[in-house]
C-alpha atoms as a PDB file:
ATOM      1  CA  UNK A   1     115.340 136.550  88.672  1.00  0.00           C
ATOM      2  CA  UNK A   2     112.521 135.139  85.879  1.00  0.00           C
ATOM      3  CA  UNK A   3     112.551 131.047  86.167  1.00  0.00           C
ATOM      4  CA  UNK A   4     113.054 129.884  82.767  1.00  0.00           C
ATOM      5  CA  UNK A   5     109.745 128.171  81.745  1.00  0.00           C
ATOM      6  CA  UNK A   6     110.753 127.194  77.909  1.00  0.00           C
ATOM      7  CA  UNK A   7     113.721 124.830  79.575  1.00  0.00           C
ATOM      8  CA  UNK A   8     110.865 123.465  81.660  1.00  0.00           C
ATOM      9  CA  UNK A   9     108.379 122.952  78.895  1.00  0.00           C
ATOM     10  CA  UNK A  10     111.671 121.642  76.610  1.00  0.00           C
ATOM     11  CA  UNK A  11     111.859 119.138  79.392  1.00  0.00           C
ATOM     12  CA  UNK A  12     108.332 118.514  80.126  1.00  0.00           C
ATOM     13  CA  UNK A  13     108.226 117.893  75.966  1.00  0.00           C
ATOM     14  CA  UNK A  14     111.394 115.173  75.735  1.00  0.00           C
ATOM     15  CA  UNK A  15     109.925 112.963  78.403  1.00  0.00           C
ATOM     16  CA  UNK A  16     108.012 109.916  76.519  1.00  0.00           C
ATOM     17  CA  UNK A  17     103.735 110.783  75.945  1.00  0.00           C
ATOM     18  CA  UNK A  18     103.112 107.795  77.687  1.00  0.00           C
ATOM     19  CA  UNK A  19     105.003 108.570  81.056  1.00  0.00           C
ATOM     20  CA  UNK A  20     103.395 112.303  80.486  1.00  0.00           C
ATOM     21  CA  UNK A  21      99.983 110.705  80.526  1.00  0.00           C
ATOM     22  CA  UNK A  22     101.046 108.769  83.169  1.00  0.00           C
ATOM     23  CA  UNK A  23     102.096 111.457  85.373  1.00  0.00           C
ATOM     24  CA  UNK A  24      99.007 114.084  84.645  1.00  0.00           C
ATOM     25  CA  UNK A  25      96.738 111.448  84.982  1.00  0.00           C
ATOM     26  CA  UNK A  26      98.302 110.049  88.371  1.00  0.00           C
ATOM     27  CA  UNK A  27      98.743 114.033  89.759  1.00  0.00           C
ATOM     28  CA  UNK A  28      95.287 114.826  88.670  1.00  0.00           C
ATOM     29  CA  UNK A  29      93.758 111.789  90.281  1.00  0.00           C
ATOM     30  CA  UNK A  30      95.992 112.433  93.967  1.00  0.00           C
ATOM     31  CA  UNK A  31      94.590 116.199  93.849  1.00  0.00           C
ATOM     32  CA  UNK A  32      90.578 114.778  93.420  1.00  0.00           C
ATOM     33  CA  UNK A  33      91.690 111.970  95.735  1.00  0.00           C
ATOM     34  CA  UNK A  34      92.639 114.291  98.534  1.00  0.00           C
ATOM     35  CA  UNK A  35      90.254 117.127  97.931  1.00  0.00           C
ATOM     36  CA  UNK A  36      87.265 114.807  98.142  1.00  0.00           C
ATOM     37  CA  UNK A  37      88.507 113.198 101.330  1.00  0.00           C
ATOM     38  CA  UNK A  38      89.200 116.135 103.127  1.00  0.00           C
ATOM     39  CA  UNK A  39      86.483 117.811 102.215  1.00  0.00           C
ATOM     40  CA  UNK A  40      83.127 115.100 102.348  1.00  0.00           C
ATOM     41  CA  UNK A  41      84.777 111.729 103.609  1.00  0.00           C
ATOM     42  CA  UNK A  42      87.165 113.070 106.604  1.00  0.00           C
ATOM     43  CA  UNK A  43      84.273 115.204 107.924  1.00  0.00           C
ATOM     44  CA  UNK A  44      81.556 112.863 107.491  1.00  0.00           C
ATOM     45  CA  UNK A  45      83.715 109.722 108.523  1.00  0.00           C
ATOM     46  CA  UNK A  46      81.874 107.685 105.581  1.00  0.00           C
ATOM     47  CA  UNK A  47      84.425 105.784 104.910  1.00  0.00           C
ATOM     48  CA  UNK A  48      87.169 105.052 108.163  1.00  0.00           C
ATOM     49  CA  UNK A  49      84.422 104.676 110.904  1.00  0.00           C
ATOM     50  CA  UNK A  50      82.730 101.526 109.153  1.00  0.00           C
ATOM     51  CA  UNK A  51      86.490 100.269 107.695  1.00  0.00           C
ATOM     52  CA  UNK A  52      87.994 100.872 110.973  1.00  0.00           C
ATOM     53  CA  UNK A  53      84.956  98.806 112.846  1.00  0.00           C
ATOM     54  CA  UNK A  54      85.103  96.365 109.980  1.00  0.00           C
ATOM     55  CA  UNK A  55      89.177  95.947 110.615  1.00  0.00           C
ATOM     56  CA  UNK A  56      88.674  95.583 114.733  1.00  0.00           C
ATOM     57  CA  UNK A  57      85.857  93.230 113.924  1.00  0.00           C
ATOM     58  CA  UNK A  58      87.915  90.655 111.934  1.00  0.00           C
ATOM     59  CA  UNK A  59      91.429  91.531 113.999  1.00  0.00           C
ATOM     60  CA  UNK A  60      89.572  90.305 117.175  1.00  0.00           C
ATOM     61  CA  UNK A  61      88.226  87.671 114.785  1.00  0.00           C
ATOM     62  CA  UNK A  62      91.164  86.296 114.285  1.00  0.00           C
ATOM     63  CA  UNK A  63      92.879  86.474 117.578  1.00  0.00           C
ATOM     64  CA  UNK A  64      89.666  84.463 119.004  1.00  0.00           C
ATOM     65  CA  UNK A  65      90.633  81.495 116.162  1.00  0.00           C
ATOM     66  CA  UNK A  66      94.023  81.636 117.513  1.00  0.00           C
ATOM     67  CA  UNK A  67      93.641  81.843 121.141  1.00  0.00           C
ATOM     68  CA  UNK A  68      90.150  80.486 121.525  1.00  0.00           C
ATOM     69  CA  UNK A  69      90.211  79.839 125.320  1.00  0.00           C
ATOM     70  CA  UNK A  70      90.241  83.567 125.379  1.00  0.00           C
ATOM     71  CA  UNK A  71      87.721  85.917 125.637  1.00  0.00           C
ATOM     72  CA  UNK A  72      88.603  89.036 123.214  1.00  0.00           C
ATOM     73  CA  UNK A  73      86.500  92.194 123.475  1.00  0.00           C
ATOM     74  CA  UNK A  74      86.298  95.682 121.846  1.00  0.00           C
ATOM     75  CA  UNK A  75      85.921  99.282 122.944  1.00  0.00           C
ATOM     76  CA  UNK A  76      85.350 102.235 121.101  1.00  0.00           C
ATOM     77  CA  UNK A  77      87.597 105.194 121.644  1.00  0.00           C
ATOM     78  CA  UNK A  78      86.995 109.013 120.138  1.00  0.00           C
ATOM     79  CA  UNK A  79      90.031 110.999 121.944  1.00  0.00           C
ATOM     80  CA  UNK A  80      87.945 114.175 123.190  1.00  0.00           C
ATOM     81  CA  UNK A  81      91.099 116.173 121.691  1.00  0.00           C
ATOM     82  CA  UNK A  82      90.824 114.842 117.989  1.00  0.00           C
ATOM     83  CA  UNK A  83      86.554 114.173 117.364  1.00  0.00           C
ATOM     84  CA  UNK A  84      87.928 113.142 113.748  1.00  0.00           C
ATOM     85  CA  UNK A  85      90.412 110.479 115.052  1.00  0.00           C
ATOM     86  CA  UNK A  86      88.509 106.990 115.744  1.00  0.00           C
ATOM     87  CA  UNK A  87      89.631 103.777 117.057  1.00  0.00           C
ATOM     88  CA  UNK A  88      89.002 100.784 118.393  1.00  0.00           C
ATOM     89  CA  UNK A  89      90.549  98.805 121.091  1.00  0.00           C
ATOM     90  CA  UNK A  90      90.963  95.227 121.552  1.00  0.00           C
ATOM     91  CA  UNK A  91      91.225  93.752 125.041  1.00  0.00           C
ATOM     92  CA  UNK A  92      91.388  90.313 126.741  1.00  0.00           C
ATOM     93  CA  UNK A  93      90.262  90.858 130.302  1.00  0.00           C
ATOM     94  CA  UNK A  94      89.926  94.792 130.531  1.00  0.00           C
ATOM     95  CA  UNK A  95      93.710  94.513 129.022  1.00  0.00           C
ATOM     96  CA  UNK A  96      94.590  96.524 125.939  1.00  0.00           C
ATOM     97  CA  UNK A  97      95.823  94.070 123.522  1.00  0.00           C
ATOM     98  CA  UNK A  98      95.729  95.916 120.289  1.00  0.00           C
ATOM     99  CA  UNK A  99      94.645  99.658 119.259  1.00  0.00           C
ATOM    100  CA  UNK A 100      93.082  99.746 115.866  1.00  0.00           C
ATOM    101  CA  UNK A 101      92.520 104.001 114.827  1.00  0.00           C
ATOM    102  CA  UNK A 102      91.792 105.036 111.399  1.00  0.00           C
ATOM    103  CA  UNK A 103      94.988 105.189 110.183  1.00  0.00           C
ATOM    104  CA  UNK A 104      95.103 101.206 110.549  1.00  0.00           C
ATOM    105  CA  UNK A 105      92.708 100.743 108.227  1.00  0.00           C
ATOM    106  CA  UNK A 106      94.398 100.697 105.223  1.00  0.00           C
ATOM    107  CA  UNK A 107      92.636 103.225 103.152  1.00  0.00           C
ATOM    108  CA  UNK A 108      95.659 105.062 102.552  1.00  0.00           C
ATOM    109  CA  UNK A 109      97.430 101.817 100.940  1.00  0.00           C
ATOM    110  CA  UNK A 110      94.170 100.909  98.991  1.00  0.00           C
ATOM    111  CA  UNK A 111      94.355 104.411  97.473  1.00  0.00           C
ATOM    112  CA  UNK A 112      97.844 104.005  96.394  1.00  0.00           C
ATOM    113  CA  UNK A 113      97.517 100.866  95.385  1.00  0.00           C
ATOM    114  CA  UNK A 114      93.883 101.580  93.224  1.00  0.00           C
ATOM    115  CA  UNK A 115      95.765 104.920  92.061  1.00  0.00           C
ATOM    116  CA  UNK A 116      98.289 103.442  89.677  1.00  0.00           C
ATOM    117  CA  UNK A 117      96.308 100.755  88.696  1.00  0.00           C
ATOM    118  CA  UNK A 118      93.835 103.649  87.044  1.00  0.00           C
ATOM    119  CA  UNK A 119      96.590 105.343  85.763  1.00  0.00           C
ATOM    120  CA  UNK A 120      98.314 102.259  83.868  1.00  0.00           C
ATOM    121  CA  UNK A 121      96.571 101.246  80.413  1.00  0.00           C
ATOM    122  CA  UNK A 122      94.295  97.914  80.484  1.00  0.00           C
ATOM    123  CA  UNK A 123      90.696  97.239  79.999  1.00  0.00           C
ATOM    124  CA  UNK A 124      87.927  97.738  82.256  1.00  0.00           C
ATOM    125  CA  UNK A 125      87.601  94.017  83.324  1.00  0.00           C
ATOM    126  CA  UNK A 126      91.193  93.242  83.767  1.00  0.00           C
ATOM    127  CA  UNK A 127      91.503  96.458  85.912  1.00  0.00           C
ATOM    128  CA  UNK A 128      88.399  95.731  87.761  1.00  0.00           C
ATOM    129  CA  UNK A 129      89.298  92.154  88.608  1.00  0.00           C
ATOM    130  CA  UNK A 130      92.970  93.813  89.557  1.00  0.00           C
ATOM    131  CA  UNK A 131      91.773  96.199  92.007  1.00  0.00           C
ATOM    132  CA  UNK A 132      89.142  94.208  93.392  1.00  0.00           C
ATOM    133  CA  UNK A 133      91.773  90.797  94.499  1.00  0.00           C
ATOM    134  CA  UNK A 134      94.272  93.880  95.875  1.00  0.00           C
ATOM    135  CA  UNK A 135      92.112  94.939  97.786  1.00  0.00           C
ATOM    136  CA  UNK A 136      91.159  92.156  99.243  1.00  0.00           C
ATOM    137  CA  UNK A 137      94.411  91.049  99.921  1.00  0.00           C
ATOM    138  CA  UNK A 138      95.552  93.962 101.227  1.00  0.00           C
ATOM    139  CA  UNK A 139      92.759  93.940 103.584  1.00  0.00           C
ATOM    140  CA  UNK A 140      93.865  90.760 104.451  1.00  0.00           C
ATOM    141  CA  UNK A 141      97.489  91.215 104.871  1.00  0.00           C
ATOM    142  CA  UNK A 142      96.218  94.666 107.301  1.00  0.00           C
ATOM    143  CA  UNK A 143      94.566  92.385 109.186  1.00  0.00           C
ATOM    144  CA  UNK A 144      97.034  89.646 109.768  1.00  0.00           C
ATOM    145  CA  UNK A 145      99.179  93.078 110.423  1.00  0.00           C
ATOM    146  CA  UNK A 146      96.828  94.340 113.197  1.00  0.00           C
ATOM    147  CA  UNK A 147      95.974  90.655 114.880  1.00  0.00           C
ATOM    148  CA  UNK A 148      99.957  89.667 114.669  1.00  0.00           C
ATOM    149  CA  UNK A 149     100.758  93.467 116.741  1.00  0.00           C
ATOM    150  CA  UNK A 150      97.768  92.012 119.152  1.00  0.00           C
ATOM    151  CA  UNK A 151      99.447  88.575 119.628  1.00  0.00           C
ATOM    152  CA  UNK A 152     102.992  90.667 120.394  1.00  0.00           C
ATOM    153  CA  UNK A 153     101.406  92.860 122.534  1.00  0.00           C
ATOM    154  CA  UNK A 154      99.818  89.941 124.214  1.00  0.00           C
ATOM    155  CA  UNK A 155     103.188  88.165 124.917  1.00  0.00           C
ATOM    156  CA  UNK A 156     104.523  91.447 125.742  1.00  0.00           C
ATOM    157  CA  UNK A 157     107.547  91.304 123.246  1.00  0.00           C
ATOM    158  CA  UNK A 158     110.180  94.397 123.085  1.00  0.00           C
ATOM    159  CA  UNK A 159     109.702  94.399 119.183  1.00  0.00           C
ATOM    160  CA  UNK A 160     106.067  95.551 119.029  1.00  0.00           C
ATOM    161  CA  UNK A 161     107.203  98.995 118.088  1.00  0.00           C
ATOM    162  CA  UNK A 162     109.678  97.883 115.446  1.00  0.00           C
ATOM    163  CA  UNK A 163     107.445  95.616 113.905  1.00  0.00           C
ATOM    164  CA  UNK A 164     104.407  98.435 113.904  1.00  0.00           C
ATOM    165  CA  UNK A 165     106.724 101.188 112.861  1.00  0.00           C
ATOM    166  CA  UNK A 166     108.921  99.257 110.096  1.00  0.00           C
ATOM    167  CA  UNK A 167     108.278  95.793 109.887  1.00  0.00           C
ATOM    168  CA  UNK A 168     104.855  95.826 108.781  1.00  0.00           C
ATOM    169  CA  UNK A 169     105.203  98.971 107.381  1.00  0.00           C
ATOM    170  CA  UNK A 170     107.175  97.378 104.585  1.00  0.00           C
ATOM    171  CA  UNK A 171     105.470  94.199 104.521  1.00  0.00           C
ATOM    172  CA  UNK A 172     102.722  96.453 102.856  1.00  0.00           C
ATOM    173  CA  UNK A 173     104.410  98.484 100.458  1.00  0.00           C
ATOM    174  CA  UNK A 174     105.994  94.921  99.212  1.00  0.00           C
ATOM    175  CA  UNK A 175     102.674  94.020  98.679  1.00  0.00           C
ATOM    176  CA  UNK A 176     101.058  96.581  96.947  1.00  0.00           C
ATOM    177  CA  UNK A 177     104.276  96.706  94.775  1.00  0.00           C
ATOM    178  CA  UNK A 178     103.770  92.812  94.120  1.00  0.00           C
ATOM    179  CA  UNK A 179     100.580  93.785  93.155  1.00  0.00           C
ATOM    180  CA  UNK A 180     101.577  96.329  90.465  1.00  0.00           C
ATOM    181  CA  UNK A 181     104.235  94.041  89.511  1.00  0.00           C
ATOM    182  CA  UNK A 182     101.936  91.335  88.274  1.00  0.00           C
ATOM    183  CA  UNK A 183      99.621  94.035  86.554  1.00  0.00           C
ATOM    184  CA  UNK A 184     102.350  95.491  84.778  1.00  0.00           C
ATOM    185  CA  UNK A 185     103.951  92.308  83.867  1.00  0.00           C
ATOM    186  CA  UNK A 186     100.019  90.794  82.674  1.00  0.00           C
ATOM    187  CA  UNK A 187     100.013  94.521  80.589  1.00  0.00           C
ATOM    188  CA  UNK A 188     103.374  94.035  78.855  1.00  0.00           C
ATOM    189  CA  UNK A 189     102.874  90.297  78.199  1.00  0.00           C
ATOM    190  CA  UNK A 190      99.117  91.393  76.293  1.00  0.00           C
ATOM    191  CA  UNK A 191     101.345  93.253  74.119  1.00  0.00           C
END
């Protein structure tokens, strides 16, 4: 049985040029995105070694502001298993308070978020400025994220997993969709 590629190109041909653009650009940009990473950055750990050190730093940071008779310390962990899975833990008295590995450092989210930001129409500044203060405040948010799963690991609350797993999880994604929200809304109002 030959797939019928005209009713696919028919298709591909009613949807708007725009959204077309859109979704080449956005699919093009993912397939770079994810053969560069797994072929330099995952290898060479350029970019999660230093973000995930630079996320424990400022989660234990934090947790020393709000508990500062305590005495917060880190360890380094590479599980002999995975040598391309890094993480740091944070502990209060040789006591595992939080466990910050590379997929807690948010470069996942920043690539989503930084991805359809390129792929919507703007100027250079405007995007610049955009994906520069999302960033940020993603960062931010991950690490309010990562010291807030310390402080209920600390207490030793039964929703640690919950808020980890689902919680935060969507506490992200509502920001990064804020994000694109007030981009898209600043694009149409430009108009």
């Amino acid at each position: 049985m030959k797939p019928n590629t005209s009713a696919v190109k028919k298709y591909f041909q009613e949807i708007p040029a725009s959204v077309r653009k859109f979704l080449i650009t956005s699919l093009i940009l993912f397939s770079i995105w994810k053969v560069t990473y797994h072929l330099y950055f995952k290898p060479t750990r350029l970019i999660d070694i230093p973000l995930t050190v630079q996320t424990a730093k400022n989660t234990q940071q934090l947790l020393a502001a709000i508990y500062p008779n305590f005495n917060f310390t880190s360890e380094q962990k590479i599980p002999k298993e995975k040598v391309d899975f890094f993480g740091i833990y944070i502990m209060k008295d040789s006591k595992r308070i939080v466990g910050i590995f590379d997929p807690c450092n948010a470069l996942e989210v920043f690539i989503i978020y930084v991805g359809l930001i390129i792929c919507l129409p703007s100027n250079f500044k405007r995007m610049a400025l955009y994906i520069i203060l999302g960033i940020f405040s993603l960062y931010m948010l991950n690490i309010l994220r990562c010291s807030v799963l310390g402080i209920l690991n600390f207490n030793r609350s039964n929703y640690v997993d919950f808020a980890h797993h689902y919680l935060f999880t969507m506490v992200v994604y509502v920001g990064i969709f804020f994000g694109w929200a007030s981009y898209i809304k600043q694009s149409t109002n430009d108009i």
